[in-house]
Protein backbone atom coordinates (compact mmCIF):
# COMPACT_ATOMS: atom_id res chain seq x y z
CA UNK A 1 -9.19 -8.71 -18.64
CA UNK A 2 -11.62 -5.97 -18.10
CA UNK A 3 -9.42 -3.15 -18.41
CA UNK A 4 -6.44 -0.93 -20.48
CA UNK A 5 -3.41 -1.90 -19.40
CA UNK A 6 -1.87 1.34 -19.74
CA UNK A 7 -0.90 4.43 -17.84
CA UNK A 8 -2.69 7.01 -19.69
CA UNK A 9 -4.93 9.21 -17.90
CA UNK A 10 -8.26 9.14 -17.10
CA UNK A 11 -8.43 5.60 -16.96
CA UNK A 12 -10.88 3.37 -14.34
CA UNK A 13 -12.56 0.64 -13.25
CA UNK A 14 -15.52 -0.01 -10.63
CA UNK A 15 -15.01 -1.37 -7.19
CA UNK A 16 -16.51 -1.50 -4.15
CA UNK A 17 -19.29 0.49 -6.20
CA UNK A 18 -17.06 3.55 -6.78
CA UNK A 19 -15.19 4.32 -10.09
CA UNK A 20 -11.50 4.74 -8.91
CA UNK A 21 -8.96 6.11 -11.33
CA UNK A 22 -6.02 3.32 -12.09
CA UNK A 23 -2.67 2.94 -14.28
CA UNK A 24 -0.69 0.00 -14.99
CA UNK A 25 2.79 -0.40 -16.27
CA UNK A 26 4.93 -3.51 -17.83
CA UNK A 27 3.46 -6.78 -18.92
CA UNK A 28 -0.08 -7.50 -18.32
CA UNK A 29 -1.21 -9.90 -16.00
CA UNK A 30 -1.03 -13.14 -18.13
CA UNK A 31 2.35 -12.58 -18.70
CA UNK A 32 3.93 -11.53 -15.74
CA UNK A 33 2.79 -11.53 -12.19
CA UNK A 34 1.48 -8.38 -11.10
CA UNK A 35 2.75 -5.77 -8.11
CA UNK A 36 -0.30 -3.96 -7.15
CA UNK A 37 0.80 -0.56 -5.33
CA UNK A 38 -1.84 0.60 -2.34
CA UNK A 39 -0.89 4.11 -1.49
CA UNK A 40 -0.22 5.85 1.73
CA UNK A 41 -2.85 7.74 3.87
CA UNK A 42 -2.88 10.95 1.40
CA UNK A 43 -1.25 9.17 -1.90
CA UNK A 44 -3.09 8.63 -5.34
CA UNK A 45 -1.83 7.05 -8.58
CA UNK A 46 0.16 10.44 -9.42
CA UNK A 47 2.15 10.40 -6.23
CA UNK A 48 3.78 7.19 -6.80
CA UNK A 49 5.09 9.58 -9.59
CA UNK A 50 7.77 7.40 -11.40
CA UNK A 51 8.19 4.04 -9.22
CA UNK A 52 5.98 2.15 -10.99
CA UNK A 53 8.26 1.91 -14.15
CA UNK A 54 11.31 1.89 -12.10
CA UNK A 55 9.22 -1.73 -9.95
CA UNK A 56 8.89 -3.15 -13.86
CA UNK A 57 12.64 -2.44 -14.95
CA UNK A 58 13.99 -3.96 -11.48
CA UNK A 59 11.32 -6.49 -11.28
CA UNK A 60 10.29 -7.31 -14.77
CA UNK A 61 6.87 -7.61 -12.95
CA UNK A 62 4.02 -5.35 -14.19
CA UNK A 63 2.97 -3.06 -11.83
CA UNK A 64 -0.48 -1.83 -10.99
CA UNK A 65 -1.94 1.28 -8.78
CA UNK A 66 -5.03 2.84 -8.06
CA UNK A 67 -6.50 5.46 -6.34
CA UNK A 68 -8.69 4.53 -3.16
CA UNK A 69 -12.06 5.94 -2.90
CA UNK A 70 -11.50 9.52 -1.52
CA UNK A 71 -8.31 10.19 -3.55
CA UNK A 72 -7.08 11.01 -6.60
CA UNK A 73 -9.11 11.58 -9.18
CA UNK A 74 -11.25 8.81 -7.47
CA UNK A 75 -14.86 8.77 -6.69
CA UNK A 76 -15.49 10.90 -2.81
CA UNK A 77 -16.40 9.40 0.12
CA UNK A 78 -18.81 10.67 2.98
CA UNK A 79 -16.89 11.77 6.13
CA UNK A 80 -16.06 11.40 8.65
CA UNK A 81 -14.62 7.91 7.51
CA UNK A 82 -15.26 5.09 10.50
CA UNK A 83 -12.50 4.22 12.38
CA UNK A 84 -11.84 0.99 10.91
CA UNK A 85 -11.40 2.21 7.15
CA UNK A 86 -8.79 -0.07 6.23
CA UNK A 87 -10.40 -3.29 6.98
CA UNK A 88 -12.97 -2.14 5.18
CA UNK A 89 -11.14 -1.27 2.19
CA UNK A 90 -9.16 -4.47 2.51
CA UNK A 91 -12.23 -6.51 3.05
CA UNK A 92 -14.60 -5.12 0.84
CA UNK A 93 -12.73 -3.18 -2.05
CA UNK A 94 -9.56 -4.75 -2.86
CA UNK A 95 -10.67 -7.60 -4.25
CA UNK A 96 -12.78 -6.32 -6.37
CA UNK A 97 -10.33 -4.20 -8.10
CA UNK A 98 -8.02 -7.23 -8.39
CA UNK A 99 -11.36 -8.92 -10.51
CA UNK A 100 -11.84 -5.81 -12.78
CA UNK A 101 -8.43 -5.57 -13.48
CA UNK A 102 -7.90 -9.52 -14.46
CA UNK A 103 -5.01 -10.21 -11.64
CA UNK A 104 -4.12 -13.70 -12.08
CA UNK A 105 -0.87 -13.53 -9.85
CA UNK A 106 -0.07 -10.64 -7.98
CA UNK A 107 2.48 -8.78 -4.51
CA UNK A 108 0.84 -6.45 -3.05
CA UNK A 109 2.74 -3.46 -2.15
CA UNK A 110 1.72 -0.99 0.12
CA UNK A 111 2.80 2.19 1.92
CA UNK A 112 1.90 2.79 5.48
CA UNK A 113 -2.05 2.69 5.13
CA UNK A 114 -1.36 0.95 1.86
CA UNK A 115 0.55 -1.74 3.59
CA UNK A 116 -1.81 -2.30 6.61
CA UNK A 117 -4.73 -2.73 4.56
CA UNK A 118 -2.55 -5.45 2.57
CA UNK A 119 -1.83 -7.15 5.45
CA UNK A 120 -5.90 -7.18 6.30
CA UNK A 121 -6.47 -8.78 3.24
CA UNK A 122 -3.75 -11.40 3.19
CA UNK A 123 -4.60 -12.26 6.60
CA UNK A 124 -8.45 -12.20 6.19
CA UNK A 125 -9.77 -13.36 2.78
CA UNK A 126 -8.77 -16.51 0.96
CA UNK A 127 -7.19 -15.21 -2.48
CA UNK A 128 -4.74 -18.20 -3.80
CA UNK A 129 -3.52 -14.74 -6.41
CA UNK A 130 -2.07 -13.30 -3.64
CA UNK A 131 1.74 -14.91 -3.75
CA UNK A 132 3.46 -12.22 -1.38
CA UNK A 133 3.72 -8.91 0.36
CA UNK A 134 5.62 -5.98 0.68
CA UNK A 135 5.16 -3.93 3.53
CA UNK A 136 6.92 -0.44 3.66
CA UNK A 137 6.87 1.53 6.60
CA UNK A 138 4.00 -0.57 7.65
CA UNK A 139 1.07 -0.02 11.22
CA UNK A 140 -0.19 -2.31 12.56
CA UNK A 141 -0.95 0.05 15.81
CA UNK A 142 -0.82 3.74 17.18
CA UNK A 143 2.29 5.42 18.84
CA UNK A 144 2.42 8.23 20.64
CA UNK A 145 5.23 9.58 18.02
CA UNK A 146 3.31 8.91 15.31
CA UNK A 147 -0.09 10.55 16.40
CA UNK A 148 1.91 13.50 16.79
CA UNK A 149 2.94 13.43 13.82
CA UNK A 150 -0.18 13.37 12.50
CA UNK A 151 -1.51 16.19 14.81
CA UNK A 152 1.41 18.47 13.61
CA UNK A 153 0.85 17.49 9.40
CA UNK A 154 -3.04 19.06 10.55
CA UNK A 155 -1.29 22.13 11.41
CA UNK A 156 0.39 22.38 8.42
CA UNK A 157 -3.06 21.83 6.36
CA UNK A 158 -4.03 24.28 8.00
CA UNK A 159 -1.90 27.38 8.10
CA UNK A 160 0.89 26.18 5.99
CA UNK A 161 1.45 25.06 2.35
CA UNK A 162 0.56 20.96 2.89
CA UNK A 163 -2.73 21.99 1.46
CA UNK A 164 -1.37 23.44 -1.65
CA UNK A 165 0.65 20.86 -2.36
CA UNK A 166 -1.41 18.03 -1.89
CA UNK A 167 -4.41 19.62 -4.07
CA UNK A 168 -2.32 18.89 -7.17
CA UNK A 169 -2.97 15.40 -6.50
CA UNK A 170 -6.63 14.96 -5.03
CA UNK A 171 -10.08 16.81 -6.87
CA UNK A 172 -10.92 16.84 -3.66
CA UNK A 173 -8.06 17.71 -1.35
CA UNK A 174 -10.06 17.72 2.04
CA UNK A 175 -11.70 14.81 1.41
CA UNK A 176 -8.56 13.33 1.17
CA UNK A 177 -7.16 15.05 4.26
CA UNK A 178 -9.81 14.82 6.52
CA UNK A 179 -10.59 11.53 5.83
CA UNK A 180 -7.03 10.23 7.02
CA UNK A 181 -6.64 13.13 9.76
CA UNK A 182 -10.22 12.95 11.45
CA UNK A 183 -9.51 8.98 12.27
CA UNK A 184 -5.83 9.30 13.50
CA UNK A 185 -6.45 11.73 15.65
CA UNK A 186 -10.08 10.49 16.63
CA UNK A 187 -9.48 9.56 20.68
CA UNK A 188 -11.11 6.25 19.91
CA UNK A 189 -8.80 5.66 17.53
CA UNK A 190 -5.91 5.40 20.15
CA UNK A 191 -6.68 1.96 21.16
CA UNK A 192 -6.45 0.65 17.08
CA UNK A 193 -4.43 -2.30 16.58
CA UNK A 194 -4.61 -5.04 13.79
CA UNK A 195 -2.16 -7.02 14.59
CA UNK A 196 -4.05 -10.52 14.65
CA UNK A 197 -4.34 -10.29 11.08
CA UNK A 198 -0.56 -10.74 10.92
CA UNK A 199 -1.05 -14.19 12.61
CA UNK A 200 -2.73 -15.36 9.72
CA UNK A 201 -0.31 -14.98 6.98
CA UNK A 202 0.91 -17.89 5.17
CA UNK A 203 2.87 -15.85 2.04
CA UNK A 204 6.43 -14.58 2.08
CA UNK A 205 6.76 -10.92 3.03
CA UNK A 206 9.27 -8.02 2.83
CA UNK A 207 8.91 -5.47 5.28
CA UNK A 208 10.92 -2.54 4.81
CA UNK A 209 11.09 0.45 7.49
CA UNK A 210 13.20 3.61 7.56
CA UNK A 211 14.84 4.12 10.70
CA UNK A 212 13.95 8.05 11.01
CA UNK A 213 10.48 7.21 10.21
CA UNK A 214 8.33 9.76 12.28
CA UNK A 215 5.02 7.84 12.12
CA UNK A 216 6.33 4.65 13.28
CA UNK A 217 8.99 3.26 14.94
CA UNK A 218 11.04 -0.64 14.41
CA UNK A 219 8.11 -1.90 17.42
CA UNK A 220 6.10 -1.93 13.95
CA UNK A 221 8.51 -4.28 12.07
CA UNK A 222 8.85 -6.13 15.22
CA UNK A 223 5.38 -7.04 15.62
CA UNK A 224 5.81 -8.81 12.23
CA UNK A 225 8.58 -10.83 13.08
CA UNK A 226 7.12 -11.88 16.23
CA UNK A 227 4.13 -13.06 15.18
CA UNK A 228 4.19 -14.32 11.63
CA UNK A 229 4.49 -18.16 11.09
CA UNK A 230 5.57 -17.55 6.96
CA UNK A 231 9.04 -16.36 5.78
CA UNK A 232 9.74 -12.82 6.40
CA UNK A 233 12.95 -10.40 5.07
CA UNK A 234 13.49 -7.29 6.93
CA UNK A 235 15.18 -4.36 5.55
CA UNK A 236 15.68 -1.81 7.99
CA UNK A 237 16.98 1.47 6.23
CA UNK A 238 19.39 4.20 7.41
CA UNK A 239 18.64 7.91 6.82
CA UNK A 240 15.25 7.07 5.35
CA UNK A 241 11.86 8.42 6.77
CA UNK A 242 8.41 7.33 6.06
CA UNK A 243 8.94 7.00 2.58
CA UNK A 244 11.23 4.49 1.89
CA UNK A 245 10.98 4.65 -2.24
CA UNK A 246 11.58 8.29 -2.26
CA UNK A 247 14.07 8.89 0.88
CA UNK A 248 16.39 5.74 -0.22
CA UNK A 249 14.76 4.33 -3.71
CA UNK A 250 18.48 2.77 -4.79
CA UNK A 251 18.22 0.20 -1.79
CA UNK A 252 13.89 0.03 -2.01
CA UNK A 253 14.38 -0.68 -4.65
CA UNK A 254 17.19 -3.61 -4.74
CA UNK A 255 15.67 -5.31 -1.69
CA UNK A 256 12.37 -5.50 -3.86
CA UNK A 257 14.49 -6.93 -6.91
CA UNK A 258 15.85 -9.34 -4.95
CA UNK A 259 12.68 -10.55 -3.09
CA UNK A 260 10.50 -10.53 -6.47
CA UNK A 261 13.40 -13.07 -8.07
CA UNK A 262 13.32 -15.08 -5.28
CA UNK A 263 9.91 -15.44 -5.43
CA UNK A 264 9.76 -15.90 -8.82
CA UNK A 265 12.69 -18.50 -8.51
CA UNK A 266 10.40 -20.37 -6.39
CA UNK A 267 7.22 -20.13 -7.94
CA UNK A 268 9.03 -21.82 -11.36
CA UNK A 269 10.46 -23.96 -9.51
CA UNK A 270 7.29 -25.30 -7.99
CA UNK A 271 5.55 -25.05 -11.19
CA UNK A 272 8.94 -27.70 -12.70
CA UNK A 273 8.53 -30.19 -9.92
CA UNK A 274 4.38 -30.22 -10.15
């Protein structure tokens, strides 16, 4: 393994020929498969805050995250970002930082952006480490609501105190911003949809989606149950927004339990019978 497993500051590894800052929880990867956390559209490692631990306690999984190019404490990126960012990061970044940190067996678990660009990957590059994913509050394609959204959160950069709060979390906060903001609300943009890559999916996934979710709607969730030929759980979550592991993190966090022992049920069980 090529890096600390730790969460201490300051750590990183190269990928996609950037230094991105990382931490890592639990057991290491060649004890314990691995959940590796892709954040939302404006998250880093710091806004996870303290999920990781609370994935290794209900999971008994170690737990990996890391800041994408652009955020964090993560090398920039030149803006404006193209329109199809998260293919590229899923095509041409995530693996690498699943190399450098020595995953041997991991779920990926993503947020919004987070979980689209693990559904790219899964659906695009052959990775037999890959044994599930877990999609929360997931997009697959642009609403009307949720461009909206995203028109009014530019507002608030702008005259109110979203600025200020996100800077405590990104060295360079409108890199971060404008990066996410200038594609959603690019008018090419509107016609985004990755769906097909949801077609391709042969692992078990989770999908979990707050019902008050005001950058997506259930048509997201839908999509996924529609079109995937592997087995998929759906939890659909009342009084819960965008951000499932903050808004309603007793029953995120049980449906992830319960997937992860499944899955781990399954995987011994295939391993006894081999």
């Amino acid at each position: 393994m090529g890096v600390t497993w730790s969460n201490d500051a300051g750590l990183t590894l190269r990928a996609g020929g950037k230094t991105l800052e990382y931490a890592a929880w639990g057991p290491e990867p060649s004890e314990a498969p691995t959940l590796v956390l892709l954040h939302e559209g404006l998250g880093s490692v710091a806004l996870w805050r303290d999920f990781p631990q609370a994935l290794v306690d209900a999971t008994g999984f170690g737990v990996l995250a890391y800041s994408r190019a652009g955020y964090g404490t993560s090398d920039p990126v030149d803006l404006p970002r193209p329109l199809d960012y998260m293919t590229r990061e899923a095509t041409g970044s995530l693996g690498e930082v699943l190399d450098a940190a020595g995953i041997e067996q991991a779920v990926l678990l993503g947020h919004s952006d987070g979980a689209t660009i693990a559904t790219i990957y899964a659906g695009s590059v052959s990775d037999m480490r890959i044994r599930s994913l877990i999609l929360m509050a997931p997009h697959f394609f642009t609403e009307p609501m949720g461009l909206a959204a995203i028109k009014a959160a530019g507002e608030d950069y702008a005259t109110g105190d979203l600025k200020a709060k996100l800077s405590k979390y990104h060295a360079n906060v409108d890199v971060a911003f404008h990066g996410w903001y200038g594609v959603w609300t690019d008018p090419g943009f509107e016609a985004w949809n990755v769906a097909d890559a949801i077609d391709h999916l042969r692992i078990p996934v989770l999908a979990i989606q707050g019902r008050d979710d005001a950058y997506g709607t259930l048509a997201q969730i839908e999509e996924i149950e529609t079109r995937i030929y592997s087995p998929v759980e759906v939890a659909i979550l009342d009084s819960c927004g965008h951000a499932p592991h903050l808004d309603q993190r007793h029953a995120t966090l049980e449906a992830i339990r319960e997937f992860c022992a499944r899955l781990d049920r399954m995987e011994r069980e295939t391993v006894e019978m081999a």
